[in-house]
C-alpha atoms as a PDB file:
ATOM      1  CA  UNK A   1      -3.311 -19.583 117.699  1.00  0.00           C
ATOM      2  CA  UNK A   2      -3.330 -16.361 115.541  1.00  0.00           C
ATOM      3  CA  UNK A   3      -4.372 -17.081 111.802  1.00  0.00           C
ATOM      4  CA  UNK A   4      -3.498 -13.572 110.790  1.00  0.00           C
ATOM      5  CA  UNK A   5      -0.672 -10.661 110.431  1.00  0.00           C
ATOM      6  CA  UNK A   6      -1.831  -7.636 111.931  1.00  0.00           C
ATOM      7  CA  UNK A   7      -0.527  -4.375 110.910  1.00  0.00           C
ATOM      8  CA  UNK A   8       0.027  -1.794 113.575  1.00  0.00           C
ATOM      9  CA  UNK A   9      -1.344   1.383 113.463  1.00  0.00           C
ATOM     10  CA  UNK A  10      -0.754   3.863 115.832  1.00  0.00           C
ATOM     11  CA  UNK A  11      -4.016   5.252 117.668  1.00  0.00           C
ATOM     12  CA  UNK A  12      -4.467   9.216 116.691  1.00  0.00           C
ATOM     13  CA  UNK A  13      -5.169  11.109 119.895  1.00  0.00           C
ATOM     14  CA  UNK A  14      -4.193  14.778 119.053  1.00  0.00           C
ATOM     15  CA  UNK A  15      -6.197  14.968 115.844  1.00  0.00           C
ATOM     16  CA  UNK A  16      -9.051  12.422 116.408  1.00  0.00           C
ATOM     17  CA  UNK A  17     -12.710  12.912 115.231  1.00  0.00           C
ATOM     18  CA  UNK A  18     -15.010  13.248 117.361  1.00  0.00           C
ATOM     19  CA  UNK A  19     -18.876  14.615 117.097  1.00  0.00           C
ATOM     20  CA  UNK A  20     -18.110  18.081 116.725  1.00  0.00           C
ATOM     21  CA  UNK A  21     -15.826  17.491 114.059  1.00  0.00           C
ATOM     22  CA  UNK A  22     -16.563  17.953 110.270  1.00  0.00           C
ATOM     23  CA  UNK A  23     -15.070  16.000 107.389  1.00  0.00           C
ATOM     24  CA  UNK A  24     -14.958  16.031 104.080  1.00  0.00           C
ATOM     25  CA  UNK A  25     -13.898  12.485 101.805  1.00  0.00           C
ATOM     26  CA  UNK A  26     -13.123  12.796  97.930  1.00  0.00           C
ATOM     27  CA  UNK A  27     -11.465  10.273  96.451  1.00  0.00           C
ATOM     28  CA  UNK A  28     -12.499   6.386  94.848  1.00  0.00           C
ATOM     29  CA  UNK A  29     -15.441   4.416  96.011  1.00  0.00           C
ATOM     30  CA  UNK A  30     -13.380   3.127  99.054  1.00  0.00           C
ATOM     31  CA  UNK A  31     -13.945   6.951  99.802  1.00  0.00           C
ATOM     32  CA  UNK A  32     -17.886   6.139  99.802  1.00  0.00           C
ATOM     33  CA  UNK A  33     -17.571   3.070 101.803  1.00  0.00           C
ATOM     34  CA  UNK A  34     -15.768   5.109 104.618  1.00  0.00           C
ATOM     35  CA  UNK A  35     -18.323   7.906 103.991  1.00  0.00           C
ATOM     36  CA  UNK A  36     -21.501   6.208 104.120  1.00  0.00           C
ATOM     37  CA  UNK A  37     -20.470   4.585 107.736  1.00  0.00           C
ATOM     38  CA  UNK A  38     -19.884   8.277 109.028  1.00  0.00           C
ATOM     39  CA  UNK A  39     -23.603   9.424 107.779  1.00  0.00           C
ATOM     40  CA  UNK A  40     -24.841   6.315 109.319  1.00  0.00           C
ATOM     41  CA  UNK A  41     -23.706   6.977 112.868  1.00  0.00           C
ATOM     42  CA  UNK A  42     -24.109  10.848 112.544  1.00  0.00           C
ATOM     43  CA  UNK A  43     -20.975  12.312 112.388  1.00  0.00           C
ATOM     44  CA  UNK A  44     -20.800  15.680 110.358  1.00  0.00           C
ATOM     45  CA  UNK A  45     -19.334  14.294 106.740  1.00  0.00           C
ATOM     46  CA  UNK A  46     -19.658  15.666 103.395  1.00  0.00           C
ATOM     47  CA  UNK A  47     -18.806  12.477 100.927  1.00  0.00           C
ATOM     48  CA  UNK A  48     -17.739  12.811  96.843  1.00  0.00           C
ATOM     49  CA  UNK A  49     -20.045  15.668  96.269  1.00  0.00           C
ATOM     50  CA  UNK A  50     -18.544  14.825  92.203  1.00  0.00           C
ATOM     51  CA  UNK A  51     -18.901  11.651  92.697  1.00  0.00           C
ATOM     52  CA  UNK A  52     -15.835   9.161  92.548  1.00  0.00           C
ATOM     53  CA  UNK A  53     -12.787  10.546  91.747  1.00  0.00           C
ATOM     54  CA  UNK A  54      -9.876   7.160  90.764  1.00  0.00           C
ATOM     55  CA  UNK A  55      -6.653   9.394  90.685  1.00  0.00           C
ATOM     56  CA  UNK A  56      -5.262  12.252  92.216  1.00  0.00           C
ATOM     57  CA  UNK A  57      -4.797  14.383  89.125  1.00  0.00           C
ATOM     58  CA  UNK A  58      -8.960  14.549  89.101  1.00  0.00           C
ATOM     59  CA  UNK A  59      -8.781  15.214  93.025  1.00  0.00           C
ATOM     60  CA  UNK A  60      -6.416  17.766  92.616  1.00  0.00           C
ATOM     61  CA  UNK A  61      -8.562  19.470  89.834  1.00  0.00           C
ATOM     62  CA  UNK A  62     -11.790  19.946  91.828  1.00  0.00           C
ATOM     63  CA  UNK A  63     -10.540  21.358  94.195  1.00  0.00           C
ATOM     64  CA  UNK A  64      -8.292  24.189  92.679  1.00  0.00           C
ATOM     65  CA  UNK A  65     -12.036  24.577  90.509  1.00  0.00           C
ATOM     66  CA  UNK A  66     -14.016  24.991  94.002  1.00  0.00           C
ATOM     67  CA  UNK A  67     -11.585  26.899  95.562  1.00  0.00           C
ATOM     68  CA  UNK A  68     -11.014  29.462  92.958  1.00  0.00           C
ATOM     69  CA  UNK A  69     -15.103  29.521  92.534  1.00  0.00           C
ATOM     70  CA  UNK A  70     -14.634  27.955  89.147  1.00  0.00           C
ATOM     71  CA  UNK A  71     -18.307  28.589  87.706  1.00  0.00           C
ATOM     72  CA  UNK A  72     -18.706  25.447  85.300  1.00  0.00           C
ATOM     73  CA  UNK A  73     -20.270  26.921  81.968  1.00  0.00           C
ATOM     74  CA  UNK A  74     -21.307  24.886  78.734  1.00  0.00           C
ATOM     75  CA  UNK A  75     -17.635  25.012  77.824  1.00  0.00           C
ATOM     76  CA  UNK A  76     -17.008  22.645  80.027  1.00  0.00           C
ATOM     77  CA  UNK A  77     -19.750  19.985  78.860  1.00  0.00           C
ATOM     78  CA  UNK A  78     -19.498  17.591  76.017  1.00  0.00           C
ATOM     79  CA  UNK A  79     -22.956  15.849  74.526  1.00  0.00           C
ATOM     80  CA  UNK A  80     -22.703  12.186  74.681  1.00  0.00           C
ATOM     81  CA  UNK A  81     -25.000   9.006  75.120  1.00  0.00           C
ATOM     82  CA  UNK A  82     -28.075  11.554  74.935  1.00  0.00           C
ATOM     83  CA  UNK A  83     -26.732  13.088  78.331  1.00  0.00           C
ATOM     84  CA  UNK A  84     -24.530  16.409  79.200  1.00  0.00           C
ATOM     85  CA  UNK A  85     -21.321  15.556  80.811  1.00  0.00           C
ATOM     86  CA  UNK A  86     -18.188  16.947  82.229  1.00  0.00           C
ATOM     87  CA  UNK A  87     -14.650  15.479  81.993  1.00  0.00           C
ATOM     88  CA  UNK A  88     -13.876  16.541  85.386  1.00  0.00           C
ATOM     89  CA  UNK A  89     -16.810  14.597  87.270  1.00  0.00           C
ATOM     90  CA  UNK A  90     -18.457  11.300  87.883  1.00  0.00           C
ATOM     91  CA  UNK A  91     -21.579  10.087  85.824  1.00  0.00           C
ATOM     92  CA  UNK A  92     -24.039  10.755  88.469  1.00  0.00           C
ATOM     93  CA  UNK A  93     -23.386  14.728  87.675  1.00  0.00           C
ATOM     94  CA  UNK A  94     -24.656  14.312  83.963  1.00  0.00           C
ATOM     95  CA  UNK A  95     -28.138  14.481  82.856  1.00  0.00           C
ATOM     96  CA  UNK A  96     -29.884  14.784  80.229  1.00  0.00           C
ATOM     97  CA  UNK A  97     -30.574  18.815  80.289  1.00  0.00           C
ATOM     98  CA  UNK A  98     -27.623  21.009  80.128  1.00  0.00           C
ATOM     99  CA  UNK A  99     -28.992  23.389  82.166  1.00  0.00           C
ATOM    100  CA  UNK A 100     -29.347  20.338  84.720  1.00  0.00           C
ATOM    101  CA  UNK A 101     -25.875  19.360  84.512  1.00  0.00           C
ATOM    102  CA  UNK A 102     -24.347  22.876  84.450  1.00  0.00           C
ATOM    103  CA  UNK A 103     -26.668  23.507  88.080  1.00  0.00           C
ATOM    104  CA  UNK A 104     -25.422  20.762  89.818  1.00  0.00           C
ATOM    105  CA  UNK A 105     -21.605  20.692  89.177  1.00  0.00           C
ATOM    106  CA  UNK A 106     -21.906  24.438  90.268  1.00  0.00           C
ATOM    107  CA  UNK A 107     -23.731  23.144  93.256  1.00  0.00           C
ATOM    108  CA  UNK A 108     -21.114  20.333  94.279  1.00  0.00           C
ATOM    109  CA  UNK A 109     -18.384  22.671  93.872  1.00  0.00           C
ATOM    110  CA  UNK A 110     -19.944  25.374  95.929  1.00  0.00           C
ATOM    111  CA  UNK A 111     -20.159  22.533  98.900  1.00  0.00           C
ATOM    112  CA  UNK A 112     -16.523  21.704  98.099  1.00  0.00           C
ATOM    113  CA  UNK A 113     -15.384  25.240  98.906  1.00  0.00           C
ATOM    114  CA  UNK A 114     -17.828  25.697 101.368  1.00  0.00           C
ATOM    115  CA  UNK A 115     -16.635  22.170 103.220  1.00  0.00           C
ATOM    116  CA  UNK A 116     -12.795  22.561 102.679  1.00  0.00           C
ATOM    117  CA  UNK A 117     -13.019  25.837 104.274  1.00  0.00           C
ATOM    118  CA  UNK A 118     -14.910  24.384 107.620  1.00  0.00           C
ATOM    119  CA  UNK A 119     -13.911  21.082 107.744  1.00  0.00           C
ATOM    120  CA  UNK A 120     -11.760  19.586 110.605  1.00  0.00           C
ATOM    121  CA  UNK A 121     -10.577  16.786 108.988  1.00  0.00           C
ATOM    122  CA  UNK A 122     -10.264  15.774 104.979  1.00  0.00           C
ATOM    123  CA  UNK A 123      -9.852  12.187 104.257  1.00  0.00           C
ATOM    124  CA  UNK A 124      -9.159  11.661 100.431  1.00  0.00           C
ATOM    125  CA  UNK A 125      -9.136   7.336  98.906  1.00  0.00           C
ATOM    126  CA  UNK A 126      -6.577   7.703  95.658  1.00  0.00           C
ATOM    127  CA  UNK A 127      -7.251   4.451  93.605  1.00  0.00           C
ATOM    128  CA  UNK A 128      -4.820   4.473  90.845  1.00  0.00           C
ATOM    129  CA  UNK A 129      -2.080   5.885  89.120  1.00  0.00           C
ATOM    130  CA  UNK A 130      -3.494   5.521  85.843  1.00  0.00           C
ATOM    131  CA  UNK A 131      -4.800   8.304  83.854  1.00  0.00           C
ATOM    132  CA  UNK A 132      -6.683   8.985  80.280  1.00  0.00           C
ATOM    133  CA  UNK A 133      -5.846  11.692  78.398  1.00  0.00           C
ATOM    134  CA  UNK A 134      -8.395  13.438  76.230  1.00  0.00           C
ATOM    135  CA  UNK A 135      -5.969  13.786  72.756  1.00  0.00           C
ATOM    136  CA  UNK A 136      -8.445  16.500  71.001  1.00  0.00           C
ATOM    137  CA  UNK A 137      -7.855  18.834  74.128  1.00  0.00           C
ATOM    138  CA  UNK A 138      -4.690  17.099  76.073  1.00  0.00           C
ATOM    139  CA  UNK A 139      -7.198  17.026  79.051  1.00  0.00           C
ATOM    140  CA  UNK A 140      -6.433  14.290  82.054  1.00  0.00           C
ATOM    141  CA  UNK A 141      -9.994  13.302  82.520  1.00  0.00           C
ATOM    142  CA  UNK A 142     -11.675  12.447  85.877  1.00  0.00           C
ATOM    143  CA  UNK A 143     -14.109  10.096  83.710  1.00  0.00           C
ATOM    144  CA  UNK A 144     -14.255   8.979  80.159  1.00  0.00           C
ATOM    145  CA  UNK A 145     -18.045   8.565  80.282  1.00  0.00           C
ATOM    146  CA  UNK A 146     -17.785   5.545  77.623  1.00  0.00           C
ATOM    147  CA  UNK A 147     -16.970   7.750  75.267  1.00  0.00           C
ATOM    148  CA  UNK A 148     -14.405   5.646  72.510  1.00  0.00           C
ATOM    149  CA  UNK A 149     -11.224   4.580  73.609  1.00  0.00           C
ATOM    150  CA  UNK A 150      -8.994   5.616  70.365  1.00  0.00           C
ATOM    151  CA  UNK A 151     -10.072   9.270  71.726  1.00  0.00           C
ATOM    152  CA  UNK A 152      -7.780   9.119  74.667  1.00  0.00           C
ATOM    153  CA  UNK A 153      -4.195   8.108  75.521  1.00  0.00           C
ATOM    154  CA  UNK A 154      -3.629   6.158  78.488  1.00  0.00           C
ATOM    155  CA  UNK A 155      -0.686   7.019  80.973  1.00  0.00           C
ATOM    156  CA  UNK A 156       0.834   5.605  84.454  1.00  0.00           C
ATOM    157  CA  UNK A 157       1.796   8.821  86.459  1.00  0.00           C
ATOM    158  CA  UNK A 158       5.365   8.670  87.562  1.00  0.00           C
ATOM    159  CA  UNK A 159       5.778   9.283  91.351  1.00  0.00           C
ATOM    160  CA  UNK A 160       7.047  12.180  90.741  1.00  0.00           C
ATOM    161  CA  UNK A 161       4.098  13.979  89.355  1.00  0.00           C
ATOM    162  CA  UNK A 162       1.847  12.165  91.977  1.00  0.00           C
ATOM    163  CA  UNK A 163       3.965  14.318  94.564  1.00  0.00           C
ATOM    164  CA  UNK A 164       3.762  17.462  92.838  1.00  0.00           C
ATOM    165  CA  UNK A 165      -0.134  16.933  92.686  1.00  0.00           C
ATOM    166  CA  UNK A 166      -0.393  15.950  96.561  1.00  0.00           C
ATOM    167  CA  UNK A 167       1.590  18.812  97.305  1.00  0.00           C
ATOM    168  CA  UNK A 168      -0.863  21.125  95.024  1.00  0.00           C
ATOM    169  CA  UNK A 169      -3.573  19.609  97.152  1.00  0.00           C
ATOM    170  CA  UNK A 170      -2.211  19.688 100.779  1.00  0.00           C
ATOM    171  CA  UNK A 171      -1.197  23.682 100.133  1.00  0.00           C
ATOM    172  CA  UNK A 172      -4.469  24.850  98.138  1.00  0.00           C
ATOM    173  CA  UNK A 173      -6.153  23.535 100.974  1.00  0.00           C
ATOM    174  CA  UNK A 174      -4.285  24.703 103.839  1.00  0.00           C
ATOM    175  CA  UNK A 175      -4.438  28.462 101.796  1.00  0.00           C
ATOM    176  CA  UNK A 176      -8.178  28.279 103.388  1.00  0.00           C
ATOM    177  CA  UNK A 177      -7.830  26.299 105.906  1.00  0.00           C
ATOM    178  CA  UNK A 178      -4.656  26.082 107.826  1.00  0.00           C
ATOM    179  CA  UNK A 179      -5.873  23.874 110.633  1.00  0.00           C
ATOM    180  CA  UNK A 180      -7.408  20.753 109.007  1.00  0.00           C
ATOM    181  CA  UNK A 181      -5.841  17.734 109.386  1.00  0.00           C
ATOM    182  CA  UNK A 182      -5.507  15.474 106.170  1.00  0.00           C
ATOM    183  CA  UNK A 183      -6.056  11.512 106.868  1.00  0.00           C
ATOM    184  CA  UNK A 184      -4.767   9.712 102.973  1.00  0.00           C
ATOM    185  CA  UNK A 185      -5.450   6.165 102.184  1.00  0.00           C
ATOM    186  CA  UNK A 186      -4.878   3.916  98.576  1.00  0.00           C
ATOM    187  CA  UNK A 187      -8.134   1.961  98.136  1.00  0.00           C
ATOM    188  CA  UNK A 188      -8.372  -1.353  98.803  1.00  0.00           C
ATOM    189  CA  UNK A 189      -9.914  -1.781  95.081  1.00  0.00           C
ATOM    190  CA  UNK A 190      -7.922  -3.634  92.373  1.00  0.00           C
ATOM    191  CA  UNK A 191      -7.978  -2.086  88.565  1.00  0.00           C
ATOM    192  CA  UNK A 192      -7.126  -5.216  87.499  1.00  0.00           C
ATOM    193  CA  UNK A 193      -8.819  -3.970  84.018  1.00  0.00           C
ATOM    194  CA  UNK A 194      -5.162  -2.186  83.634  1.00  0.00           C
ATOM    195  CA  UNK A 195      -3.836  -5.606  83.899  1.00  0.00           C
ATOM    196  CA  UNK A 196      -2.244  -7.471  87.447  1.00  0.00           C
ATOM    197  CA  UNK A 197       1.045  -6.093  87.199  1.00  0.00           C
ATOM    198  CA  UNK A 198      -0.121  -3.155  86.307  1.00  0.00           C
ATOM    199  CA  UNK A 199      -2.296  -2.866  88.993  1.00  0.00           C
ATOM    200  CA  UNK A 200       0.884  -3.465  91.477  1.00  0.00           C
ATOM    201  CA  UNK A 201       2.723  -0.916  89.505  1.00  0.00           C
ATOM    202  CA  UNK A 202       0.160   1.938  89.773  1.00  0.00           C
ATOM    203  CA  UNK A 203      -0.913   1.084  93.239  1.00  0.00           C
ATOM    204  CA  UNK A 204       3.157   0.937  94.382  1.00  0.00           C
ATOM    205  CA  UNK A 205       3.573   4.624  92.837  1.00  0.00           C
ATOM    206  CA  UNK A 206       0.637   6.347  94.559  1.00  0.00           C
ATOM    207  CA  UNK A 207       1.896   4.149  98.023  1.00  0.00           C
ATOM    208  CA  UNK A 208       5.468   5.792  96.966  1.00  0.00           C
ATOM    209  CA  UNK A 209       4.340   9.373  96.668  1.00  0.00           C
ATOM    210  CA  UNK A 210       2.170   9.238  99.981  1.00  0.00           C
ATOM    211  CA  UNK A 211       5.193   8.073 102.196  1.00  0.00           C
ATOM    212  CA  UNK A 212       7.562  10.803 100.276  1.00  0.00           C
ATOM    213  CA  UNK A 213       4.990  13.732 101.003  1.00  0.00           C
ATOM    214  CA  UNK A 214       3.305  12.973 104.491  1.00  0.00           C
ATOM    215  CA  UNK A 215       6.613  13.814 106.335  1.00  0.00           C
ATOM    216  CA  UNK A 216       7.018  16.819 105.028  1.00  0.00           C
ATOM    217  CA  UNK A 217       3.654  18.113 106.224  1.00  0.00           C
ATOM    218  CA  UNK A 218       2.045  19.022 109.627  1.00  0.00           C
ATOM    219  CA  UNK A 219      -1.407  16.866 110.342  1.00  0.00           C
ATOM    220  CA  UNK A 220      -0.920  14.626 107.792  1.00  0.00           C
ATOM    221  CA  UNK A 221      -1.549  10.830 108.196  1.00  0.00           C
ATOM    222  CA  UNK A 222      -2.043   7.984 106.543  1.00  0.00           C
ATOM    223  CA  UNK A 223      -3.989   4.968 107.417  1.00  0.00           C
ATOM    224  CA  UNK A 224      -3.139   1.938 105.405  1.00  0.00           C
ATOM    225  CA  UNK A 225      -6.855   0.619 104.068  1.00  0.00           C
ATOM    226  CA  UNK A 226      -5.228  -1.386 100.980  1.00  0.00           C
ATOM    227  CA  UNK A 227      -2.494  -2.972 103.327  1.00  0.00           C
ATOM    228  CA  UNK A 228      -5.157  -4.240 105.630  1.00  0.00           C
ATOM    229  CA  UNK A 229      -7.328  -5.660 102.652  1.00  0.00           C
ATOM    230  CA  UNK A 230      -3.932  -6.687 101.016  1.00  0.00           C
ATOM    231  CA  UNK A 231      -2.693  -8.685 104.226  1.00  0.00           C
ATOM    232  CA  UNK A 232      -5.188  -9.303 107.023  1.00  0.00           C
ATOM    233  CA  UNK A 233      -7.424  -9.910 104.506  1.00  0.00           C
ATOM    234  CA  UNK A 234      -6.035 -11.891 102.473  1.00  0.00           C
ATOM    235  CA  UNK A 235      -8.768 -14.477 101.528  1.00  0.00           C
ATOM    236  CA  UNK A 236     -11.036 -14.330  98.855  1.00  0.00           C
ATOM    237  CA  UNK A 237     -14.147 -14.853 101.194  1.00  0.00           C
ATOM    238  CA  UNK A 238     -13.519 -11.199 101.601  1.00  0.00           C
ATOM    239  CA  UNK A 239     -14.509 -10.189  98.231  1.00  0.00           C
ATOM    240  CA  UNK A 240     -17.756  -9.662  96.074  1.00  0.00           C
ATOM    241  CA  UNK A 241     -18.417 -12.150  93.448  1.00  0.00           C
ATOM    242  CA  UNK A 242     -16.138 -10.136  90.864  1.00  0.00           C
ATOM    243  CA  UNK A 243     -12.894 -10.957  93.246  1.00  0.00           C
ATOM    244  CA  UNK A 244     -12.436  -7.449  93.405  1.00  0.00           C
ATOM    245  CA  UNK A 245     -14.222  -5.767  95.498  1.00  0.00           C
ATOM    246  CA  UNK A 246     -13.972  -5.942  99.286  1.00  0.00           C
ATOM    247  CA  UNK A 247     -17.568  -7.169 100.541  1.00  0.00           C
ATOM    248  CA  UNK A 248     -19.374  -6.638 103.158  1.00  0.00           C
ATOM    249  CA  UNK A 249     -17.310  -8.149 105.776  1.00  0.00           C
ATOM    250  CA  UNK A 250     -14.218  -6.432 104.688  1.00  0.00           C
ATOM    251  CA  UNK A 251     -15.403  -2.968 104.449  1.00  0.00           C
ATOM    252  CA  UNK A 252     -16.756  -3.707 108.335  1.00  0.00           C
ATOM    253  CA  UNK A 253     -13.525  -5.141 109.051  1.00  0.00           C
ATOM    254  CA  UNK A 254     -11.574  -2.298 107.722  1.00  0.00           C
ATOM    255  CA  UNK A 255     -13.773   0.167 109.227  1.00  0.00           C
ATOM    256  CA  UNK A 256     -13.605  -1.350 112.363  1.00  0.00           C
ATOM    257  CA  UNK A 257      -9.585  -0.308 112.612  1.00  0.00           C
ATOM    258  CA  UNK A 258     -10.384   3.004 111.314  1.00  0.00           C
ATOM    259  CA  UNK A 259     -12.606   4.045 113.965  1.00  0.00           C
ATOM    260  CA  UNK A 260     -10.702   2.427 116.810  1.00  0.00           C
ATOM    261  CA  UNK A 261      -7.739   4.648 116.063  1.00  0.00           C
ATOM    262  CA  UNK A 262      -9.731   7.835 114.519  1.00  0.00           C
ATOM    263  CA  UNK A 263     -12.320   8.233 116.996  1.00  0.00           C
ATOM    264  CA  UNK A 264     -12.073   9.914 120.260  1.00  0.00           C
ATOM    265  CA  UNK A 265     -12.567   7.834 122.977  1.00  0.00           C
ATOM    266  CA  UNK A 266     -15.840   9.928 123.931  1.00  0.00           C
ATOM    267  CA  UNK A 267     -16.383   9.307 120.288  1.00  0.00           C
ATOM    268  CA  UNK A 268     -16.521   5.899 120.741  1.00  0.00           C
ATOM    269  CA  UNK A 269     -19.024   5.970 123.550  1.00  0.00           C
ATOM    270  CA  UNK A 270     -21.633   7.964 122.067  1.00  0.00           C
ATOM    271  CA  UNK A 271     -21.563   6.348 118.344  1.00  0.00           C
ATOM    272  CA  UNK A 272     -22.794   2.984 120.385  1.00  0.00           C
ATOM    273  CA  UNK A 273     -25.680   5.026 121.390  1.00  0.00           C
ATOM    274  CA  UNK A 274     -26.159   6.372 117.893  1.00  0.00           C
ATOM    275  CA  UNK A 275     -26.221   2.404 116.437  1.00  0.00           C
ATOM    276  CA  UNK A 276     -28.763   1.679 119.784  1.00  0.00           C
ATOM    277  CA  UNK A 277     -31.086   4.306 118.259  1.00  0.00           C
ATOM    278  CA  UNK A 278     -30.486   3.281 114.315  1.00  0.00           C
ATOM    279  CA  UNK A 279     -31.202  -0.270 115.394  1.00  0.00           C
ATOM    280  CA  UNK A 280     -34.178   0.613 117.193  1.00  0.00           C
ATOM    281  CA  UNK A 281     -35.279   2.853 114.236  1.00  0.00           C
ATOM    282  CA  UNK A 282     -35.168  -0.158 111.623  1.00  0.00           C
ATOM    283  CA  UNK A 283     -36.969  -2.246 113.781  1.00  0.00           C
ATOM    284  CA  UNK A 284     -40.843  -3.481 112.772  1.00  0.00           C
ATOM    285  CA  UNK A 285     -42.919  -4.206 114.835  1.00  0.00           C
ATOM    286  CA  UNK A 286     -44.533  -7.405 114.626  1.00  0.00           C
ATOM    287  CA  UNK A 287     -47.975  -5.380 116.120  1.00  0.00           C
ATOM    288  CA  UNK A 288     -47.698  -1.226 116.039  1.00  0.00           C
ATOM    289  CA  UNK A 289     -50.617  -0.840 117.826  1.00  0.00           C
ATOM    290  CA  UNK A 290     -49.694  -2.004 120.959  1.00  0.00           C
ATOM    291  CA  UNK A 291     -49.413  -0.599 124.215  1.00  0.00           C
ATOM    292  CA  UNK A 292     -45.633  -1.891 124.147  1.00  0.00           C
ATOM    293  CA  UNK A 293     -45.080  -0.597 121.141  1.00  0.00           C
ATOM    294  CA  UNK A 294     -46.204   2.702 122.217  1.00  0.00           C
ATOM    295  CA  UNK A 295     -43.920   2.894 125.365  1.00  0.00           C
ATOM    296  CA  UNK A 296     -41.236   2.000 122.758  1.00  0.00           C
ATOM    297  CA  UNK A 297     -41.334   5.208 120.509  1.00  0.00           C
ATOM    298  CA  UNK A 298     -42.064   7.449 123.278  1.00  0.00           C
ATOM    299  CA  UNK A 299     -38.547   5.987 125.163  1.00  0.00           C
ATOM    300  CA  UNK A 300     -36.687   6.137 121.595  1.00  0.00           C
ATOM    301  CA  UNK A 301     -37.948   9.770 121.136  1.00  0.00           C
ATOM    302  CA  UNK A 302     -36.522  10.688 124.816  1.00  0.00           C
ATOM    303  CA  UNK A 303     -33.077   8.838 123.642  1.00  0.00           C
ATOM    304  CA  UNK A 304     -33.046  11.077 120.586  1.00  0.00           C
ATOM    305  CA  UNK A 305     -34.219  14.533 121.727  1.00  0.00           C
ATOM    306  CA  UNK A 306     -31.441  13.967 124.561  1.00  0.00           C
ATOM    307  CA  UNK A 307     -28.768  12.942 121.949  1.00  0.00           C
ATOM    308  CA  UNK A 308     -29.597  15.902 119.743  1.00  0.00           C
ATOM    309  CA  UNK A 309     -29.195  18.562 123.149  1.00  0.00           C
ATOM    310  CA  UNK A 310     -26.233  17.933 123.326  1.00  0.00           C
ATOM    311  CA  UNK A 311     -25.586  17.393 119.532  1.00  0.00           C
ATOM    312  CA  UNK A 312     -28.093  19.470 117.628  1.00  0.00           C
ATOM    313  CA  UNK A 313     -26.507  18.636 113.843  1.00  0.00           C
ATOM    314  CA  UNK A 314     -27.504  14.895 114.741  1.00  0.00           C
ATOM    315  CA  UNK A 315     -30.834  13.788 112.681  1.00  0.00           C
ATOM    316  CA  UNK A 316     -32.484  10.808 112.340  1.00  0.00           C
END
């Protein structure tokens, strides 16, 4: 008896990832979820290096910034909340030194340009469709940082302007790097903050402008993360406590597909090693200073000094 609907996604052969590749993931915190898995089992991956971006207007913006070496100055700062922050990134880039702030949105955008130009493949998470604009400048903001509501106006992008942004994206990219291979996906996350129809609506246009631009675009896929959670998924024992967010189980589940149809079959092989060796690295011993134990480390040291011959950017 089968208790689900599966979707079916075609397996990516020509383009898949494999250990040599590199990839770069901007985008919403399912972004981070996908990201963090990749670091775990040692695949080259640079993840959100300004944090989560929700909508592709923000996406769009860092990355015309890094590739045009945009140097961030205090122009671009605002003081708020006792901390220096910047419209056009995520919290964890402000601080409470300007000089702080200023160093390290140079320094993400540096590995932006540095990553887009070397990366194999790019996977960007849009969330929503919604947007805040700053009134005093007429600034789309990345983040409003808490700063008061009444300051901003709040607008649903029309599909329309979603597809001229993707298309900004996809050709500012390829300008530097004509071979990568873009992989979109529309988080599995609900803004139901915007409201439930609302959510649909924004979700719906972002869905619409993907399926309008991918076809017109060499090595460009999509892989349908917020259909899975939306429809396999559909049971609330896949969520946090806030009903929102996908837990635990979900973001496994959801990985699971992307890896069977991303990964190279060698791919595949070696990443079970790579999970042996992280398993074996978490593991405490209930006596260290054992004979056993001994024999242990030194076979677990031969496993990764073999692993990293072959694969020298591995680490553990």
């Amino acid at each position: 008896m089968n208790l689900q609907t599966h979707i079916p996604i075609s397996r990516n052969t020509s383009s898949a990832i494999d250990y040599n590749s590199r990839v770069i993931l901007l985008g919403s915190c399912f972004s981070d979820n996908i990201g963090q898995k990749l670091s775990y089992h040692k695949f080259q991956s640079v993840l959100n290096p300004f944090g989560i971006l929700f909508h592709p207007k923000a996406i769009e913006s860092v990355i015309h910034n890094a590739i045009t070496n945009k140097e961030y100055t205090e122009e671009d700062l605002f003081f708020f909340n006792e901390r220096w922050q910047s419209f056009t990134a995520h919290s964890k880039l402000s601080f409470s030194s300007k000089e702080e702030t200023l160093n390290q949105l140079n320094k993400a955008s540096e590995l932006i340009n540095t990553a887009l130009k070397n990366s194999t493949h790019i996977i960007i998470t849009l969330g929503t469709s919604w947007v805040y604009r700053f009134l005093k400048t007429s600034q789309i903001v990345a983040n409003c940082h808490k700063v008061p509501q009444h300051k901003f106006k709040k607008e649903l992008l029309p599909v329309a302007e979603i597809n001229k942004s993707l298309s900004s994206i996809i050709s500012q990219i390829r300008e530097v790097n004509p071979s990568i291979n873009f992989i979109f996906t529309v988080s599995p996350v609900r803004h139901l903050k915007d409201g439930f129809i609302e959510n649909q609506q924004s979700k719906s246009h972002l869905i619409s402008a993907l399926h309008q631009i991918i076809p017109l675009h060499k090595n460009t896929f999509y892989f349908p993360s917020y259909e899975i959670m939306m429809d396999e998924l559909r049971d609330y024992r896949f969520y946090k406590e806030d009903m929102i967010h996908p837990n635990l189980l979900a973001i496994n589940y959801i990985w699971e597909k992307f890896y069977e149809n991303w990964l190279s079959d060698e791919a595949l092989e070696l990443k079970k090693e790579v999970i042996k060796i992280q398993k074996s690295l978490e593991h405490k011993p209930f006596n260290p200073n054992t004979d056993g134990h001994r024999e242990f480390l030194a076979s677990l040291q031969e496993k990764i000094e073999l692993l990293k011959k072959k694969y020298p950017h591995i680490s553990f």
